[in-house]
Protein backbone atom coordinates (compact mmCIF):
# COMPACT_ATOMS: atom_id res chain seq x y z
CA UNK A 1 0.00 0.00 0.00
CA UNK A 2 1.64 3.43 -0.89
CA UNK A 3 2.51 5.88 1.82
CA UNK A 4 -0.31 8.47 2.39
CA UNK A 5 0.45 11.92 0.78
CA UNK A 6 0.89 14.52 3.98
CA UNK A 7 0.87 18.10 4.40
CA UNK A 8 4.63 17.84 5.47
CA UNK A 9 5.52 16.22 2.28
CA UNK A 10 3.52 18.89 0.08
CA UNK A 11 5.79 21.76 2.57
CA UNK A 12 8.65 19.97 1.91
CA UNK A 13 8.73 19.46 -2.19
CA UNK A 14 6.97 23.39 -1.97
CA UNK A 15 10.13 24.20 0.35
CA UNK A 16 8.21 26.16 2.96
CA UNK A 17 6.74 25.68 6.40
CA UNK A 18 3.64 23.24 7.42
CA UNK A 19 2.31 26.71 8.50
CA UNK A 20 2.70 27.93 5.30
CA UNK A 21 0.62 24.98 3.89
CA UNK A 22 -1.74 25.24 6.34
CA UNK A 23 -2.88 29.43 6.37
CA UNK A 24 -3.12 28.30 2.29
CA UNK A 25 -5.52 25.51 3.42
CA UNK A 26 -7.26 27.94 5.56
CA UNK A 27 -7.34 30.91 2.26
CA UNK A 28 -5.01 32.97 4.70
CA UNK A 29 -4.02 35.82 2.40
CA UNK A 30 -0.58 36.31 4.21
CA UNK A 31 0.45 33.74 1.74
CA UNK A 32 2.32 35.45 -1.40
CA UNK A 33 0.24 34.15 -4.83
CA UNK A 34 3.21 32.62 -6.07
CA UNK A 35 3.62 30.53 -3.56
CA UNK A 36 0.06 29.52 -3.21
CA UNK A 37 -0.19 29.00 -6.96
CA UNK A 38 2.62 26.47 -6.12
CA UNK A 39 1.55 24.45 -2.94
CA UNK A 40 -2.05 24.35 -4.88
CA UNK A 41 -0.66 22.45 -8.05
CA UNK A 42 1.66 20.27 -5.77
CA UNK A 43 -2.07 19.35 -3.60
CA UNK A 44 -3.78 18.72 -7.39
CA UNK A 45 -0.71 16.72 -8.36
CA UNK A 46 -0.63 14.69 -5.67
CA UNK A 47 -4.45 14.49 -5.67
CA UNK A 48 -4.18 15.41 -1.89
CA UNK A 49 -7.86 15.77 0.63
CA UNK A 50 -6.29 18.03 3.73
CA UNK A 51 -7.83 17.03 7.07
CA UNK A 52 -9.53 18.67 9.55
CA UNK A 53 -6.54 18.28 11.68
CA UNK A 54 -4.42 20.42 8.62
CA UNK A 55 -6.85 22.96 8.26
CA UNK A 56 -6.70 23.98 12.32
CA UNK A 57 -3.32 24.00 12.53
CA UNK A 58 -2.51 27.87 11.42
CA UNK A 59 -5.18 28.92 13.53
CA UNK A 60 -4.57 26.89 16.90
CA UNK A 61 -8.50 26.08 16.98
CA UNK A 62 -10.66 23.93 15.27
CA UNK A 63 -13.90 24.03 14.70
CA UNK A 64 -14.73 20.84 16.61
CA UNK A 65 -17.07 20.88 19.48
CA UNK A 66 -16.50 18.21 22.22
CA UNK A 67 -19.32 16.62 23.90
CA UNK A 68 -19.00 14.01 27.18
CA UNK A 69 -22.18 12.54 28.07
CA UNK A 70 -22.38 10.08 30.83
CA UNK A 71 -24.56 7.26 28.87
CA UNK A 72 -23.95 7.24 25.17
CA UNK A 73 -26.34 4.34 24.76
CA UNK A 74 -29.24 5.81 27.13
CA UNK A 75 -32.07 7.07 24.37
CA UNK A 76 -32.18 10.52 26.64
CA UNK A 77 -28.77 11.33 25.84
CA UNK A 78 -29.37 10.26 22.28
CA UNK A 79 -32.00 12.75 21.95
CA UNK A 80 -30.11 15.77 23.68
CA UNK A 81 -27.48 14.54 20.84
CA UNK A 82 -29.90 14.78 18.40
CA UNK A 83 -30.81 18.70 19.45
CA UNK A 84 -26.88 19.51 19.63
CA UNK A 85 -26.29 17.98 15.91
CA UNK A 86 -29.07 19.65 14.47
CA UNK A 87 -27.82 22.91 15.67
CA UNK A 88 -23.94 22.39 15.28
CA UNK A 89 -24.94 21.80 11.15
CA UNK A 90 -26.04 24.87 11.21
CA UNK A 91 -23.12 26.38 12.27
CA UNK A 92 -20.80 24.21 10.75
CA UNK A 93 -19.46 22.57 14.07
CA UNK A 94 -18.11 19.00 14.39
CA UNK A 95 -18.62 17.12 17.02
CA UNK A 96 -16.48 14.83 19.17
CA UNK A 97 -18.73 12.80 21.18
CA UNK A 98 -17.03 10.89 24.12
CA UNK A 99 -18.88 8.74 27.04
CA UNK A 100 -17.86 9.12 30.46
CA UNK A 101 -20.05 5.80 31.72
CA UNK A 102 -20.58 8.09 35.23
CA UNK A 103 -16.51 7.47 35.48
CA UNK A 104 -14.25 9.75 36.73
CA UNK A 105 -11.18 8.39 35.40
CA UNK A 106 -13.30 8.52 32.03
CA UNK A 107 -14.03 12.16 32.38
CA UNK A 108 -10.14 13.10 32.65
CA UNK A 109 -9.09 11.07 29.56
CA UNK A 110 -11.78 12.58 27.68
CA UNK A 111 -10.75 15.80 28.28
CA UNK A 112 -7.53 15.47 27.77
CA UNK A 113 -8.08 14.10 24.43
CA UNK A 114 -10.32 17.06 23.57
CA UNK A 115 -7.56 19.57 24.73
CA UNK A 116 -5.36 17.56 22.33
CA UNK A 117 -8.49 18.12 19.62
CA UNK A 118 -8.13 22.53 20.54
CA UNK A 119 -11.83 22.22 20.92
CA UNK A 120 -13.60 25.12 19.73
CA UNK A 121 -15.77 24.49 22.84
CA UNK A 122 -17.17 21.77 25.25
CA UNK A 123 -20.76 20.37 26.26
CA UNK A 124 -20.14 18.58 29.53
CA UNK A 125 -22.06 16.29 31.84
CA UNK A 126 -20.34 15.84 34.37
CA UNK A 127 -19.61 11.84 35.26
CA UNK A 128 -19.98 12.99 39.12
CA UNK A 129 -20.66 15.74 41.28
CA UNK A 130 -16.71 16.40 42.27
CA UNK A 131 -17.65 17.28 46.34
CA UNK A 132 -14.09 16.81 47.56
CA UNK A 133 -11.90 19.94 47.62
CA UNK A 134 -9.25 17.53 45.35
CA UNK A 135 -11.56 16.38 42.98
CA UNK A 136 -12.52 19.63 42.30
CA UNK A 137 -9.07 21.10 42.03
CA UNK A 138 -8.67 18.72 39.11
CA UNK A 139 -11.59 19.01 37.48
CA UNK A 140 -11.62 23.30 37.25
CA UNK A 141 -7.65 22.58 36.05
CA UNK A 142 -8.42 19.90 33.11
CA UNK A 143 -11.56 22.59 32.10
CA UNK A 144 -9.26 25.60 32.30
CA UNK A 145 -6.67 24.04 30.20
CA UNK A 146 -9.03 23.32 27.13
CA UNK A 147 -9.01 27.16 27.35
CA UNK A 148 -12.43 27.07 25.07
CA UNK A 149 -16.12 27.73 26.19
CA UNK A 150 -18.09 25.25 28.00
CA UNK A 151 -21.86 24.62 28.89
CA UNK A 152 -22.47 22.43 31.70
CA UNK A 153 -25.84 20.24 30.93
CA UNK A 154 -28.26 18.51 32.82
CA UNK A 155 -26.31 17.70 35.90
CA UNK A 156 -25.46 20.98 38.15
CA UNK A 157 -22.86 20.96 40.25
CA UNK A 158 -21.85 23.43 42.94
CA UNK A 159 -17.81 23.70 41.71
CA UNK A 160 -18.78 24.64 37.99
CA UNK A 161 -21.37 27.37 38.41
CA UNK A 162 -19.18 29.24 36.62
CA UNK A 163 -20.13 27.58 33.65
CA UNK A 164 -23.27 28.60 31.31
CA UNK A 165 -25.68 26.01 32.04
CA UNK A 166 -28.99 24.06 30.94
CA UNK A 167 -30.77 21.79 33.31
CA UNK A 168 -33.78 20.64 34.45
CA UNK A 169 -36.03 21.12 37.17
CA UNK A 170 -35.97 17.81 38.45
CA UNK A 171 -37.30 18.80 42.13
CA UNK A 172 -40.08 20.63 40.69
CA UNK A 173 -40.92 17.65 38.24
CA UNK A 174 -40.70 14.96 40.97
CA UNK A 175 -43.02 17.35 43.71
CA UNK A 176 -45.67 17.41 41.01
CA UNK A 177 -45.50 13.75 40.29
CA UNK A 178 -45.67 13.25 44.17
CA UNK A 179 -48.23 15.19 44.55
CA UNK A 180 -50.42 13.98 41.05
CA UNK A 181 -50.57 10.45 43.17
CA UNK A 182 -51.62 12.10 46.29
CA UNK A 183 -54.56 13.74 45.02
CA UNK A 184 -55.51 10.31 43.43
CA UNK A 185 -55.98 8.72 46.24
CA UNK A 186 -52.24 6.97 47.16
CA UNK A 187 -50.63 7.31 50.56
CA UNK A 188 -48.30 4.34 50.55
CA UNK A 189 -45.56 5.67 47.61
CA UNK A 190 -42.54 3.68 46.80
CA UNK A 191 -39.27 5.71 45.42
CA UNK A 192 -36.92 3.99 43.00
CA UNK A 193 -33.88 6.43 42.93
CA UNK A 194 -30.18 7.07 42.88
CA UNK A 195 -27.90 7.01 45.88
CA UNK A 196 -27.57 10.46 47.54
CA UNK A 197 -23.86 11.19 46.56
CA UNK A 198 -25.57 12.08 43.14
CA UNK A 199 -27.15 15.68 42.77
CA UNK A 200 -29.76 14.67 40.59
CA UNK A 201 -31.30 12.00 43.32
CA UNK A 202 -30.97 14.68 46.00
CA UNK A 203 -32.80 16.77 43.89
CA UNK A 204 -35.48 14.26 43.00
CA UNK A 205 -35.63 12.79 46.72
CA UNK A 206 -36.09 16.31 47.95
CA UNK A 207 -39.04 16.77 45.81
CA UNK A 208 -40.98 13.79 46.77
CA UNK A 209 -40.01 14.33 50.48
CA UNK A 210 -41.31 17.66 50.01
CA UNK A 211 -44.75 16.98 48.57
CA UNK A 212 -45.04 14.03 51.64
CA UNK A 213 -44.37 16.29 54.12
CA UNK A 214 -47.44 19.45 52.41
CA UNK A 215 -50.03 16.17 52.49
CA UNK A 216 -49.12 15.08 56.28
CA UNK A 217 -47.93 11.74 54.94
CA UNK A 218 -45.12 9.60 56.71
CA UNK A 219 -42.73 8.47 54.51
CA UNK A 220 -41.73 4.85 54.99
CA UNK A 221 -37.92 4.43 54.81
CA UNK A 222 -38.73 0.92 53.50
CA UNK A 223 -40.52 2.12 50.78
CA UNK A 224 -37.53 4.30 49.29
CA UNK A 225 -34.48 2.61 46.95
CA UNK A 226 -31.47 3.80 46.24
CA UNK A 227 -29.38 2.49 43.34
CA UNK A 228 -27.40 3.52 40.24
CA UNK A 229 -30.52 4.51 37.43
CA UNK A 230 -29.59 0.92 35.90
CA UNK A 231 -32.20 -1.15 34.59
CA UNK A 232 -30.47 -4.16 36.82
CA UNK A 233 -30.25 -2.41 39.99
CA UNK A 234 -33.78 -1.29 39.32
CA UNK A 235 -35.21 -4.54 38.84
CA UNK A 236 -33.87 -6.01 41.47
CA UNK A 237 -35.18 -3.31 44.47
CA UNK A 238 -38.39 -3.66 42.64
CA UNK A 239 -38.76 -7.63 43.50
CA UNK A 240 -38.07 -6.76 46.63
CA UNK A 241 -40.77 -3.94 46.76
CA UNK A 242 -43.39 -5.80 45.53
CA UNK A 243 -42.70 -8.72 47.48
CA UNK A 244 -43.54 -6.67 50.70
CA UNK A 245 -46.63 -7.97 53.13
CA UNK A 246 -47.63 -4.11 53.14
CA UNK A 247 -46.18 -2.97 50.31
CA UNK A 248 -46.59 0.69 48.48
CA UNK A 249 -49.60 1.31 45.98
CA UNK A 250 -47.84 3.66 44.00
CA UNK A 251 -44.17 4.07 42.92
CA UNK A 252 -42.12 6.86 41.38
CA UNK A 253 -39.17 5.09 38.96
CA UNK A 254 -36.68 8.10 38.34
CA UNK A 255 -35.32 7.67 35.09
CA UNK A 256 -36.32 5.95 31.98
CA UNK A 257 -34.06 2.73 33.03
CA UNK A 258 -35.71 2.48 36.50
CA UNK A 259 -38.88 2.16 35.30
CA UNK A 260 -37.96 -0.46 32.39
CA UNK A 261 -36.27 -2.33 36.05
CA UNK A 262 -39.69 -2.16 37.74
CA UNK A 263 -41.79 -2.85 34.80
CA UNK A 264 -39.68 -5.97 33.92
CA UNK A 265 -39.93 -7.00 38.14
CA UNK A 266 -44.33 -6.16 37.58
CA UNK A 267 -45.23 -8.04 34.68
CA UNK A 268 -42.49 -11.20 35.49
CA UNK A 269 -45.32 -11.38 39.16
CA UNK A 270 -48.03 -11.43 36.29
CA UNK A 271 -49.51 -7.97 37.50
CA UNK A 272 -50.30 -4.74 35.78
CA UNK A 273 -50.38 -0.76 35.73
CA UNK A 274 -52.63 0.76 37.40
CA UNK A 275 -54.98 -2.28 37.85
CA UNK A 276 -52.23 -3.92 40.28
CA UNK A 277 -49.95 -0.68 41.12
CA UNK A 278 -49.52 3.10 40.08
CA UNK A 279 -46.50 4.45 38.91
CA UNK A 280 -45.16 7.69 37.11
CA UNK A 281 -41.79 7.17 35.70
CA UNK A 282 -39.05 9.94 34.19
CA UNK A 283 -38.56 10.35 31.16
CA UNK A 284 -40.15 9.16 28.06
CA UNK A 285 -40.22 5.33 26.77
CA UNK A 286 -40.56 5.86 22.79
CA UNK A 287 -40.89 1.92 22.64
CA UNK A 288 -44.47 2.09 24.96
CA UNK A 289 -46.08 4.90 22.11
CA UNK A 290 -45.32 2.35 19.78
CA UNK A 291 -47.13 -0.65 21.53
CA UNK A 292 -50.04 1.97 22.76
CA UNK A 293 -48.74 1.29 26.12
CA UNK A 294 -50.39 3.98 28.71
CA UNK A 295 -47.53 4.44 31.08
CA UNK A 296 -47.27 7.86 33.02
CA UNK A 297 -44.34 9.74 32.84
CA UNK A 298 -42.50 12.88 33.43
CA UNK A 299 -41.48 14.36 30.63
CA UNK A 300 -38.19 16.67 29.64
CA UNK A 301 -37.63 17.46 26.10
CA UNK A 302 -34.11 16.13 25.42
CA UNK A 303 -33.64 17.55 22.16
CA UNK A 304 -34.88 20.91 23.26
CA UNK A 305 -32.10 20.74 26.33
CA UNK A 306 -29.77 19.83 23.65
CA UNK A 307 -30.39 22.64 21.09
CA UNK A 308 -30.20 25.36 24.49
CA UNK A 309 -27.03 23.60 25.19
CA UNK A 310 -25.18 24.42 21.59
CA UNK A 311 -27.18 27.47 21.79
CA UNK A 312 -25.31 28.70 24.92
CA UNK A 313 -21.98 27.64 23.66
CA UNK A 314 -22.26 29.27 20.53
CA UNK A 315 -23.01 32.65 22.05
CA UNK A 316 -20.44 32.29 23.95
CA UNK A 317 -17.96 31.75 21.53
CA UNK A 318 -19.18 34.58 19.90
CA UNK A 319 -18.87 36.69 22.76
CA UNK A 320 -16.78 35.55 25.63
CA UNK A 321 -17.38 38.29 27.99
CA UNK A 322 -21.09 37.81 28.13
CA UNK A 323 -22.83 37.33 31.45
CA UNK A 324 -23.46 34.17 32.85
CA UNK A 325 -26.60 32.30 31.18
CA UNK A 326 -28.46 29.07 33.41
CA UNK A 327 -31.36 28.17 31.62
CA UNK A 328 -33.97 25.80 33.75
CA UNK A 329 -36.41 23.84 31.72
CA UNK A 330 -39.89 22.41 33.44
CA UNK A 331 -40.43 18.97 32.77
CA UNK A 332 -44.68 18.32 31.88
CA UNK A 333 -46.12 15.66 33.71
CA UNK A 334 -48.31 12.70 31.32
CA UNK A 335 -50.32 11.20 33.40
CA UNK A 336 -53.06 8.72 31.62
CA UNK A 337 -54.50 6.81 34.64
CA UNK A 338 -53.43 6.76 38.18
């Protein structure tokens, strides 16, 4: 197989600089004609397609935009994809997508790849909340050092708020789900969540908890799961919930996994929604519209997050000294029968 046809061999038979080659790449006109004319019929010669990697080189930037999502393969992260893409075409953007699977370690060789990249700018879910005053020394240092724009989304955490952000009002969307089952009649209300070292399950425990305590209900510690938003874990806590004597009549699944955990646990005993048990998951389950399945769920628009997300970055770029921007989106409750 021949030897691939480079941008320092077309510098080096045009006898000037890979900068030269590259600001002529880029239509730089600091480049004298002559010696464009000739690094022009060297490319045609040589039949030679520059990379992206060539074209950024005279300008120290690229016009790639990194994203790090904790769960490539989770369909909500596919759709907030989905809103970034459609917006990043417009503006000519590339995108780097890299997943973190809620990893630390993941997160910092991610980044450092992307600083490698000179990102033009960074969407970042973070893989965890970064509470210790060590984790978040290195986290703020491998951010600073991409020295591009960045837009924090869907997770908030308390050492980057001073990061342009889009999230969710989880606590607000879980209170209203809490309270949607109170008014129908439930007082016994199972929680399938996330343990409490992540913000998102404090946020969505303190909503529930919240909506308890306005009714003058006593929440059963019994009754609440924590786990890791995996289907497995999910399914699992939900055997055991449903195998209680006294068990809830109502539960509240908190993302779109959990509730494929507890639906998987409900129909394996034979029962059904809402005949056997209420619940109101998070998040949308495209694969239920399909099958004309009635489940209740919280909704948050994804690709709308996603298109606010490459939204904020964009301004950004175009002006960096800009105030700060945190945009909150309400999640809409779909509630079919309780």
């Amino acid at each position: 197989m021949p030897k691939e046809f480079t941008i320092n061999d077309i510098a080096r038979e045009a006898g000037v600089s890979k900068a030269t080659v590259s600001r002529v790449l880029n239509e730089s006109a600091s480049v004298k004609p002559e010696t464009k004319e000739r690094i022009l019929n060297i490319m045609k010669e040589r039949n030679f397609s520059p990379s992206a990697a060539a074209r950024d080189l005279s300008r120290q930037q690229s016009n790639t935009i990194g994203v790090i999502v904790p769960e490539v393969d989770n369909p909500f992260f596919g759709e907030i994809l989905r809103g970034i893409t459609e917006i990043a075409d417009q503006n000519n953007y590339m995108l780097v997508c890299c997943n973190s699977d809620d990893s630390a370690e993941k997160d910092k060789k991610a980044l450092l790849m992307l600083k490698e990249h000179r990102v033009r700018g960074l969407i970042y879910t973070p893989a965890v909340d970064y509470t210790t005053k060590e984790q978040q020394i290195t986290i703020n240092k491998l951010l600073k050092d991409l020295n591009a724009p960045i837009v924090i989304m869907d997770r908030p955490t308390d050492s980057l708020e001073q990061y342009d952000g889009v999230f969710f009002d989880d606590e607000k969307a879980m209170y209203e789900a809490t309270k949607a089952l109170i008014q129908a009649g439930h007082t016994k209300i199972g929680l399938l969540n996330a343990t409490m070292d992540r913000v998102l399950a404090r946020g969505r425990y303190k909503g529930y908890e919240r909506a308890m305590n306005e009714a003058g209900i006593l929440m059963e510690r019994r009754y609440i799961f924590e786990g890791d938003y995996r289907m497995t874990k999910a399914y699992h806590f939900s055997k055991k919930l449903l195998s209680m004597e006294d068990r809830p009549t109502a539960v509240l699944a908190c993302n779109n996994r959990t509730s494929l955990g507890f639906l998987k646990a409900l129909y394996e005993r034979g029962e059904r929604l809402s005949k056997d048990i209420a619940c109101i998951g998070l998040d949308r389950i495209e694969a239920f519209e399909i099958i004309n399945n009635k489940f209740n769920y919280i909704e948050r628009d994804a690709n709308q997050m996603g298109r606010h997300a490459i939204r904020l970055l964009n301004d950004r770029i175009a002006c960096p000294q800009k105030p700060l921007e945190q945009v909150v989106l309400t999640p809409v409750l779909k509630i079919h029968n309780l």
